[in-house]
Structures are given as C-alpha cells and as structure tokens.
C-alpha atoms as a PDB file:
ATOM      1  CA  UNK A   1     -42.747   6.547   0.932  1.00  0.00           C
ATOM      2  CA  UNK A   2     -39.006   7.059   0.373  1.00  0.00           C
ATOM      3  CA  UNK A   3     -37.402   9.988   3.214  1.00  0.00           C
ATOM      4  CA  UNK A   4     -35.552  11.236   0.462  1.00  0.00           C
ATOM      5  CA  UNK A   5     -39.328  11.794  -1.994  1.00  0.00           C
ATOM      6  CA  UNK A   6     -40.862  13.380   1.250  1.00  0.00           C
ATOM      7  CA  UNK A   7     -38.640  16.913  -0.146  1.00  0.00           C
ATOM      8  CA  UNK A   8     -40.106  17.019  -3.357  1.00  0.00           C
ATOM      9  CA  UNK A   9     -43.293  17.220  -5.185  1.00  0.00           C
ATOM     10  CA  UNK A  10     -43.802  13.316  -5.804  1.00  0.00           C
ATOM     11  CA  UNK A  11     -43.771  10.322  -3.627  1.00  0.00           C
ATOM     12  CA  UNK A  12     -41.809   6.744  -4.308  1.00  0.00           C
ATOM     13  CA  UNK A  13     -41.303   3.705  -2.312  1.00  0.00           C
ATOM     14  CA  UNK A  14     -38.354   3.070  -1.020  1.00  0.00           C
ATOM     15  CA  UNK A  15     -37.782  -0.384  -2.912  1.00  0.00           C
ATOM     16  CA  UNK A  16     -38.547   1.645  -6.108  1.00  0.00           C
ATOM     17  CA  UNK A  17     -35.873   3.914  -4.929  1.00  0.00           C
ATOM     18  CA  UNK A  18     -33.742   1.028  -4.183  1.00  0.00           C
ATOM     19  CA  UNK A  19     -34.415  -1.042  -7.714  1.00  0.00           C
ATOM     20  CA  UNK A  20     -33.302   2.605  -9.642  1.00  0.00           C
ATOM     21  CA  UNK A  21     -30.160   2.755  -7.699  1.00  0.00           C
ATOM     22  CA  UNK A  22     -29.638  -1.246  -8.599  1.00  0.00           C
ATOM     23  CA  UNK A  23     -30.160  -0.661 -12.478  1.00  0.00           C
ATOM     24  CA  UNK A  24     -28.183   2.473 -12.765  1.00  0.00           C
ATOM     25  CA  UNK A  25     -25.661   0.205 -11.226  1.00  0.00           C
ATOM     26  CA  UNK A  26     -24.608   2.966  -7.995  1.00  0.00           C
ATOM     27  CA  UNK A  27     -22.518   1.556  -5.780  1.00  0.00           C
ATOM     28  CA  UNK A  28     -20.836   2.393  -2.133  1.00  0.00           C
ATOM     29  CA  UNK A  29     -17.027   2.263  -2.787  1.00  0.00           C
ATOM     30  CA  UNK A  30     -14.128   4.854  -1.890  1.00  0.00           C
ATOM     31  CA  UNK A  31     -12.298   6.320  -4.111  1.00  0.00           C
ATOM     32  CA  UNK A  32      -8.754   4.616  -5.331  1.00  0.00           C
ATOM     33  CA  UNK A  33      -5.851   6.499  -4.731  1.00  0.00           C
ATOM     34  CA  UNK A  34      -3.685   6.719  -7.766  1.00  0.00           C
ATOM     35  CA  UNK A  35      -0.315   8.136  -8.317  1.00  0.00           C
ATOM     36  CA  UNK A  36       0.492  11.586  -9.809  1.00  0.00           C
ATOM     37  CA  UNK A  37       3.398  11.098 -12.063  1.00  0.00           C
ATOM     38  CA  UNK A  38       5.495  13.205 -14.147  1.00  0.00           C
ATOM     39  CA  UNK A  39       5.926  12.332 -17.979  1.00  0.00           C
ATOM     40  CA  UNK A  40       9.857  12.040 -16.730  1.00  0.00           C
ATOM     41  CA  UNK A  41       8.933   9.392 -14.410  1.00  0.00           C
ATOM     42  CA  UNK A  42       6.441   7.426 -16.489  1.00  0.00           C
ATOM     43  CA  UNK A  43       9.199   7.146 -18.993  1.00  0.00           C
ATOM     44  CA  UNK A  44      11.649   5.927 -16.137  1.00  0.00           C
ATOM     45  CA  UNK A  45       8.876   3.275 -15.148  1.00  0.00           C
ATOM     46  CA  UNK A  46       8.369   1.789 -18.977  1.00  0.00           C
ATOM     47  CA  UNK A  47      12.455   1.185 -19.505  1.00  0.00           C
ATOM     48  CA  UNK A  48      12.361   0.014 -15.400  1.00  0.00           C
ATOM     49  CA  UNK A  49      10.368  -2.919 -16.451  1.00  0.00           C
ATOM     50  CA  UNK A  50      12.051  -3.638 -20.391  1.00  0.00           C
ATOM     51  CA  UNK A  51      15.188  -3.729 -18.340  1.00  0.00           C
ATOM     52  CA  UNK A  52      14.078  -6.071 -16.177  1.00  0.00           C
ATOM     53  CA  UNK A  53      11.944  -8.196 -18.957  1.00  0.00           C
ATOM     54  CA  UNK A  54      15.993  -8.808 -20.794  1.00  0.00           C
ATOM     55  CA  UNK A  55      17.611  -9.224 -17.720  1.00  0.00           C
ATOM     56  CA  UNK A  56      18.211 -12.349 -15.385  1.00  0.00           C
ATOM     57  CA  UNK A  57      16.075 -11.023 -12.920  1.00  0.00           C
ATOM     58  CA  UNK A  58      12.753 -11.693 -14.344  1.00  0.00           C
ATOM     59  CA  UNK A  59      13.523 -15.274 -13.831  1.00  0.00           C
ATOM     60  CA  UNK A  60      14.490 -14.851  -9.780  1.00  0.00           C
ATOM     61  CA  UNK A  61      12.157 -14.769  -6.884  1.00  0.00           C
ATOM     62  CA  UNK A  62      11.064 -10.790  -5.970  1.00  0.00           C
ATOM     63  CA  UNK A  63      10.767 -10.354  -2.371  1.00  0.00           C
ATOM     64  CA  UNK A  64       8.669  -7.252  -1.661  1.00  0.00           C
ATOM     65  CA  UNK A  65       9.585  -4.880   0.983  1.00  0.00           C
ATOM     66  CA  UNK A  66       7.985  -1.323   2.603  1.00  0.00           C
ATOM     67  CA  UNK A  67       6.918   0.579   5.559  1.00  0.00           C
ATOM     68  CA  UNK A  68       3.516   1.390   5.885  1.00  0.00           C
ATOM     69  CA  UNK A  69       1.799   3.654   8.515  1.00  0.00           C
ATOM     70  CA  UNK A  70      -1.395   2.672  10.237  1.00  0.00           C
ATOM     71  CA  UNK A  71      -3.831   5.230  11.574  1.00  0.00           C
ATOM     72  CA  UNK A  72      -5.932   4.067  13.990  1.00  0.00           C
ATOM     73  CA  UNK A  73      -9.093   6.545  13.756  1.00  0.00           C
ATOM     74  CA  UNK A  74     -12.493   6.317  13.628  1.00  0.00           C
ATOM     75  CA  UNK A  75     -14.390   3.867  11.101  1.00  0.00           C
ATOM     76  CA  UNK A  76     -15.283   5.571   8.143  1.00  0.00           C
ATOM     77  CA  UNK A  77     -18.582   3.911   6.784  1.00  0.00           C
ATOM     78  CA  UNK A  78     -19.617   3.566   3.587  1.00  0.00           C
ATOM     79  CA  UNK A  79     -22.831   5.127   2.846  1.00  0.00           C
ATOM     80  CA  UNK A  80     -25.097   6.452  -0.343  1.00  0.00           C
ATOM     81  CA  UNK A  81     -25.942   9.755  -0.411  1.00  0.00           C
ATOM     82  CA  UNK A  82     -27.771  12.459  -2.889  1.00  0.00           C
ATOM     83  CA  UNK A  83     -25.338  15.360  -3.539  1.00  0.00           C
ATOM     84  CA  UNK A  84     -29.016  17.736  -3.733  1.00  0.00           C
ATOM     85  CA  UNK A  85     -29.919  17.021   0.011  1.00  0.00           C
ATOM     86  CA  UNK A  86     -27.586  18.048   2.816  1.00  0.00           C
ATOM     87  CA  UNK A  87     -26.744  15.009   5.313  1.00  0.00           C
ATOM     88  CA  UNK A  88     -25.327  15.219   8.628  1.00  0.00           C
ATOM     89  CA  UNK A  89     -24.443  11.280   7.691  1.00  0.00           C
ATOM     90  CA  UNK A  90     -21.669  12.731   5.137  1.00  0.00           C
ATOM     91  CA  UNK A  91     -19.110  13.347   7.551  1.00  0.00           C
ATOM     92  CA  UNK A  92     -17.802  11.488  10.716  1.00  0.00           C
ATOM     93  CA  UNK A  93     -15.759  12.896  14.080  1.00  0.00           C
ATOM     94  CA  UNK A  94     -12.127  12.709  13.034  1.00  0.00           C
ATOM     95  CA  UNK A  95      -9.287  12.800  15.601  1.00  0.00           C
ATOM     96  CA  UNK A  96      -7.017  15.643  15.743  1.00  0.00           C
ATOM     97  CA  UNK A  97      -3.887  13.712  16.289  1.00  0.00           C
ATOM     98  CA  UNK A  98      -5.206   9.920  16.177  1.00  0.00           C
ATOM     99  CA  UNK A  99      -2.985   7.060  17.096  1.00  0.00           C
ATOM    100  CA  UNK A 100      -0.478   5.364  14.663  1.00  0.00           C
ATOM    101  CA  UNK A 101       1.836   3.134  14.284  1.00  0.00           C
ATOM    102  CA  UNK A 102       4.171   2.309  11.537  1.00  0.00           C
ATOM    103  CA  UNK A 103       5.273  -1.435  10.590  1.00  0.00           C
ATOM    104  CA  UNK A 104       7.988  -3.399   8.263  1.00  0.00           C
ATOM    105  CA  UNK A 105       7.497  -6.327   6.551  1.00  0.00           C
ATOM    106  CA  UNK A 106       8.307  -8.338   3.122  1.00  0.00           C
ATOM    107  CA  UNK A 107       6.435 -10.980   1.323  1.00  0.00           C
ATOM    108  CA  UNK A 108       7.731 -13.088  -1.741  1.00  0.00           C
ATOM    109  CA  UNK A 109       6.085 -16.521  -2.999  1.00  0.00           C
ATOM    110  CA  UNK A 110       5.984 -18.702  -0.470  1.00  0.00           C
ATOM    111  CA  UNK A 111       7.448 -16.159   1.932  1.00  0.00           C
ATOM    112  CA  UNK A 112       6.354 -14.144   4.531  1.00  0.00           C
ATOM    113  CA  UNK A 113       8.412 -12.067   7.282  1.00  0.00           C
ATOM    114  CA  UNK A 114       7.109 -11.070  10.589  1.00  0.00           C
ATOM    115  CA  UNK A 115       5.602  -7.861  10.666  1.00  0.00           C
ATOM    116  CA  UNK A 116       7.644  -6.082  12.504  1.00  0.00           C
ATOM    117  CA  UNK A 117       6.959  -2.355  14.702  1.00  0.00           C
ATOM    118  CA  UNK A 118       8.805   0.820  14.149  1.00  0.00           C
ATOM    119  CA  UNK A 119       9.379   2.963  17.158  1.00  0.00           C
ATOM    120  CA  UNK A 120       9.996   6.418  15.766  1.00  0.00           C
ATOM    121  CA  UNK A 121      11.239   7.364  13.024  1.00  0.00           C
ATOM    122  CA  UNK A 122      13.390   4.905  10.703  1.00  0.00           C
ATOM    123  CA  UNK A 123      16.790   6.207   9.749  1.00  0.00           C
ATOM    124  CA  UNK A 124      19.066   3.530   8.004  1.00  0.00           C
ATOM    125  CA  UNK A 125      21.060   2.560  10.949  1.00  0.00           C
ATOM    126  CA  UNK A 126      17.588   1.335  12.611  1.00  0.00           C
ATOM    127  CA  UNK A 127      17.040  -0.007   9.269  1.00  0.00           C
ATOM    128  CA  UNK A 128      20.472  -2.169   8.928  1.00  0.00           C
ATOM    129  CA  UNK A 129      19.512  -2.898  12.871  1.00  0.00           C
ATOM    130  CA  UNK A 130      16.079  -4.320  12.080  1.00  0.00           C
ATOM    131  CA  UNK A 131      17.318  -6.256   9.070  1.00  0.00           C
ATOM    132  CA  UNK A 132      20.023  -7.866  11.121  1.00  0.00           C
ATOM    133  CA  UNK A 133      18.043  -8.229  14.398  1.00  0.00           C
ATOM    134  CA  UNK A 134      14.894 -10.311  12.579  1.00  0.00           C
ATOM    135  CA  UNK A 135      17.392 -12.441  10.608  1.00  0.00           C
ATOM    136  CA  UNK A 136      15.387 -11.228   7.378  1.00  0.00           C
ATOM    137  CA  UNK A 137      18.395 -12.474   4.877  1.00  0.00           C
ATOM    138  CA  UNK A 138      18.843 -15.629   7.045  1.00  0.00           C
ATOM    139  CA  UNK A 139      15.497 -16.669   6.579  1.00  0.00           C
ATOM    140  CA  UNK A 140      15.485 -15.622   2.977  1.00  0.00           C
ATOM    141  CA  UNK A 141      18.689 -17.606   1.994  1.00  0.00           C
ATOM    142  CA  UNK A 142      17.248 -20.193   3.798  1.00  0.00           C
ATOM    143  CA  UNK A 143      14.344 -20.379   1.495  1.00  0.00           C
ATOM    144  CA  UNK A 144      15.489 -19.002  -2.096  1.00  0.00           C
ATOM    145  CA  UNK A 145      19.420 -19.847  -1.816  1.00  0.00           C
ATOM    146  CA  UNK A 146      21.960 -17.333  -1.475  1.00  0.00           C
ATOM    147  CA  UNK A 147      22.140 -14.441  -4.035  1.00  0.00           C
ATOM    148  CA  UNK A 148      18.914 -16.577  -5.198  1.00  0.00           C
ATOM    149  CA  UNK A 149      16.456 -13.979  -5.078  1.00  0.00           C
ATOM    150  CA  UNK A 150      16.317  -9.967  -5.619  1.00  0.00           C
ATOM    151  CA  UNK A 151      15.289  -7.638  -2.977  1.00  0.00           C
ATOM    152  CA  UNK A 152      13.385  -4.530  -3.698  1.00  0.00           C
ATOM    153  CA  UNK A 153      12.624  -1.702  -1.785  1.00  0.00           C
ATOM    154  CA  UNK A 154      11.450   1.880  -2.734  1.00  0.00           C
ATOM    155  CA  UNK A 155      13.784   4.926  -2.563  1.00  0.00           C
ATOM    156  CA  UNK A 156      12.824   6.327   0.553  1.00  0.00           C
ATOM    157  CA  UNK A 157      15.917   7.622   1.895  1.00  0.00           C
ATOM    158  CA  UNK A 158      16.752   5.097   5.129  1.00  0.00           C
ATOM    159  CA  UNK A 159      16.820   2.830   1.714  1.00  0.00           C
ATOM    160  CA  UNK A 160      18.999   4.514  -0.511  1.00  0.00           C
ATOM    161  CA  UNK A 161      21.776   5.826   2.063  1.00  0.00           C
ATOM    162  CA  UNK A 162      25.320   5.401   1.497  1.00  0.00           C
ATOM    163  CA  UNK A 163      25.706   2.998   4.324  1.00  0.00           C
ATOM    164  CA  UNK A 164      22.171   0.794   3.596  1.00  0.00           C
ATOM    165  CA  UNK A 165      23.675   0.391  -0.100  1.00  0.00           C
ATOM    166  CA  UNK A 166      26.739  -0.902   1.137  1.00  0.00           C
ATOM    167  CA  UNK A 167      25.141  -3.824   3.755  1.00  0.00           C
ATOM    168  CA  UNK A 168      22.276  -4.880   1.246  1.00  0.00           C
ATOM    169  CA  UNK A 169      24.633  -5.310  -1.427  1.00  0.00           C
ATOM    170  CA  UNK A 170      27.050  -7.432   0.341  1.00  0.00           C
ATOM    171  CA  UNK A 171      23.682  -9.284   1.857  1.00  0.00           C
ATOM    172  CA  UNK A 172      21.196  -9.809  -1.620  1.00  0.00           C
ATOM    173  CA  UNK A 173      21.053  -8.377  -4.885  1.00  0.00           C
ATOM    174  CA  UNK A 174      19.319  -5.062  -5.136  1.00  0.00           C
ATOM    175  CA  UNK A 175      17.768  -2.933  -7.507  1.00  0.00           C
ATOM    176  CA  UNK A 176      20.281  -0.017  -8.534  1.00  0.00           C
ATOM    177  CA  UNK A 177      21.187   1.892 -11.856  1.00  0.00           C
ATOM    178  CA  UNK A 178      19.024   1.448 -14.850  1.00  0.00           C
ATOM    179  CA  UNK A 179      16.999  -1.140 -12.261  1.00  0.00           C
ATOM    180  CA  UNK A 180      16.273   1.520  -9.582  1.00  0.00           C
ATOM    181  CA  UNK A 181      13.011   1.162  -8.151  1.00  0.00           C
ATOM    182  CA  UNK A 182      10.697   4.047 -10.211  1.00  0.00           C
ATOM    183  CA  UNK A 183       9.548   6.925  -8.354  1.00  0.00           C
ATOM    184  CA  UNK A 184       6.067   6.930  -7.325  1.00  0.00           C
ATOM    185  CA  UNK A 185       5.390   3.290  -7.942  1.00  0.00           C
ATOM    186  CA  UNK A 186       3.447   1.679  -4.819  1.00  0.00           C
ATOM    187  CA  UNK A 187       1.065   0.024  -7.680  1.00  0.00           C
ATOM    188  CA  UNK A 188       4.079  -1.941  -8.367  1.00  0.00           C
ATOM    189  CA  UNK A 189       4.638  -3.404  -4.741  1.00  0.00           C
ATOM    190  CA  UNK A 190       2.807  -6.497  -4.061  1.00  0.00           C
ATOM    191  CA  UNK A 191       3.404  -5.765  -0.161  1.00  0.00           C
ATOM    192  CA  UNK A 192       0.680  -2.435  -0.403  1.00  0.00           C
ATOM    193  CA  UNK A 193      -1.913  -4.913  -1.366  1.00  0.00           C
ATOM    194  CA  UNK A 194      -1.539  -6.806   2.286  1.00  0.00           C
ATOM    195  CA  UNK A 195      -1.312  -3.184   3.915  1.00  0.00           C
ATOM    196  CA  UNK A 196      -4.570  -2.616   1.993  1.00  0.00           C
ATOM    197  CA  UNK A 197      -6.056  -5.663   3.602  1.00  0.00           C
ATOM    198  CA  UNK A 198      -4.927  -4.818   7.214  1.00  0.00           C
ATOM    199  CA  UNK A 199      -6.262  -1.450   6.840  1.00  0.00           C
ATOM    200  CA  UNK A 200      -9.743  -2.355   5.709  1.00  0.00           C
ATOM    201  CA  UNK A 201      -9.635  -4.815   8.456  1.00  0.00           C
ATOM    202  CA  UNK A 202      -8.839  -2.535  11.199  1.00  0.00           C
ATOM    203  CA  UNK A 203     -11.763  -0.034   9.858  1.00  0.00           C
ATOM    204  CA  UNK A 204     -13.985  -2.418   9.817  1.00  0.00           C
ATOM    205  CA  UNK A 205     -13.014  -3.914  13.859  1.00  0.00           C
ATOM    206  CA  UNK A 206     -12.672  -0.400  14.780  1.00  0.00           C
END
C-alpha cells in the first residue's frame, strides 16, 4: 500500500501511484529563472537585435563574456511531493554564509578561455589587469584575426567604466550606442549556459 494512501480513507499500490504520476506526465524539475523586464527594456532588446541583424556584425564571430558566482552549499535534491501532506523531505539545512567563489571566462566557436578566479570584488582596473594578464585578446586575435571578431559583455559597471571603454576599444570591437548590450539579458549570453552546467555539476558532486 502506498505511505502516502495510509492518510486517507482508501488504499493504492505504490506502482498504481507511480503509473498516475507517469500519465499525468509530473515531473521533478526546478523552476527556471526568468528575467523581469520593463516594457522600456523589452523595447531596447527588439531594436538591440534589428540593429545587429543590418549591421556587419551579424556576420563576425561573438565571443561571450561574464562573471558568474558559485555557491558552494548543500545539494538540493530533487524530490516529488503532495502539497496536502506536510514533509520534513521539503526542505534541506542551508548554510548561513556558505562558501563562494566567483569566476571569468569567455567562449566563442571554436574558442574557449581559461576560467579564470576572482579574488574579491572586480573593479575595472582588476578587470583591464585580468584581461591583460591571461592574454585574452592575444589568444583571440590569434584565432579570429585582429578586429575579426566582436566582444560582448553585459553592463555591469567594472564593464562600462570610463577607463574599461577606453582599453577594450583600442583592443576589439565592442558593443556601444544603439548596440549596447540590453539590460537584463543573461538569456542572451551563451556563456550562462556553461555556468548552468558547472553548477548542476557541482550540486550533484556535492
């Protein structure tokens, strides 16, 4: 007989249990994170990519750049549960201040860079640093050609200073005035989909 029958006034095997869930077609999954955005910035997202559809740079190589921050708590396991019956299973020991770490990298076709470790918080001299330290234009010309390729980046703010500006655009072409990378736009990165993968992989080594 099925635990979860054994609380009300009928009985049912667990495989029936387990066929019902199969045709009603419930599945363990998390829940996708998705990007609140302001009627203002969806706008600024559709001309962001009919600019770029005219333009030149449609027909370049995109290299795909970001930070990403990696907790390193507790495994969080999937797991079915009625909403009707209270489970202890429903909730797992989280860490007041777990361990992190924050990384660089940037992938284009055919192209990876090293992932590389921030220590502390990035400001955009560390950034210029890192860029210059890892060779990460070097290696890049070396594959696409010089001014061969365009380099994107979000608008986080080590990104968009005065000084970062001024290096990356005598380094690559960047994304700036009606190309500016759109606010809220991580869907548009190709690089979040390889943090996605290291995340799931750490949860599930954890």
């Amino acid at each position: 007989i099925s635990k979860f029958s054994k609380n009300f006034e009928f009985s049912m095997s667990e495989s029936t249990v387990q066929r019902i869930v199969v045709d009603l077609k419930i599945k363990n999954t998390y829940q996708t994170p998705k990007e609140k955005l302001s009627c203002e910035q969806k706008i600024k997202r559709v001309n962001f990519a009919n600019y770029v559809l005219k333009s030149e740079l449609i027909l370049l190589p995109w290299v795909f750049s970001d930070e990403s921050m990696i907790i390193l708590d507790e495994t969080k396991k999937k797991i079915k549960i009625f909403p009707i019956i209270e489970n202890p299973k429903s909730f797992y020991q989280k860490k007041g201040y777990p361990k992190k770490i924050m990384i660089w990298g940037c992938v284009a076709y055919n192209y990876k860079s090293p992932l590389i470790y921030i220590n502390g918080k990035l400001n955009s001299k560390d950034y210029i640093q890192m860029l210059q330290n890892y060779k990460i234009f070097e290696s890049l010309n070396k594959q696409f050609g010089k001014d061969a390729f365009v380099f994107q980046q979000d608008g986080a703010s080590p990104h968009r200073a005065a000084a970062t500006i001024k290096f990356l655009n005598e380094k690559v072409k960047i994304l700036e005035g009606d190309y500016k990378w759109p606010a809220n736009s991580p869907d548009l990165n190709v690089i979040e989909i390889l943090w996605a993968i290291i995340k799931s992989r750490l949860d599930t080594t954890n």
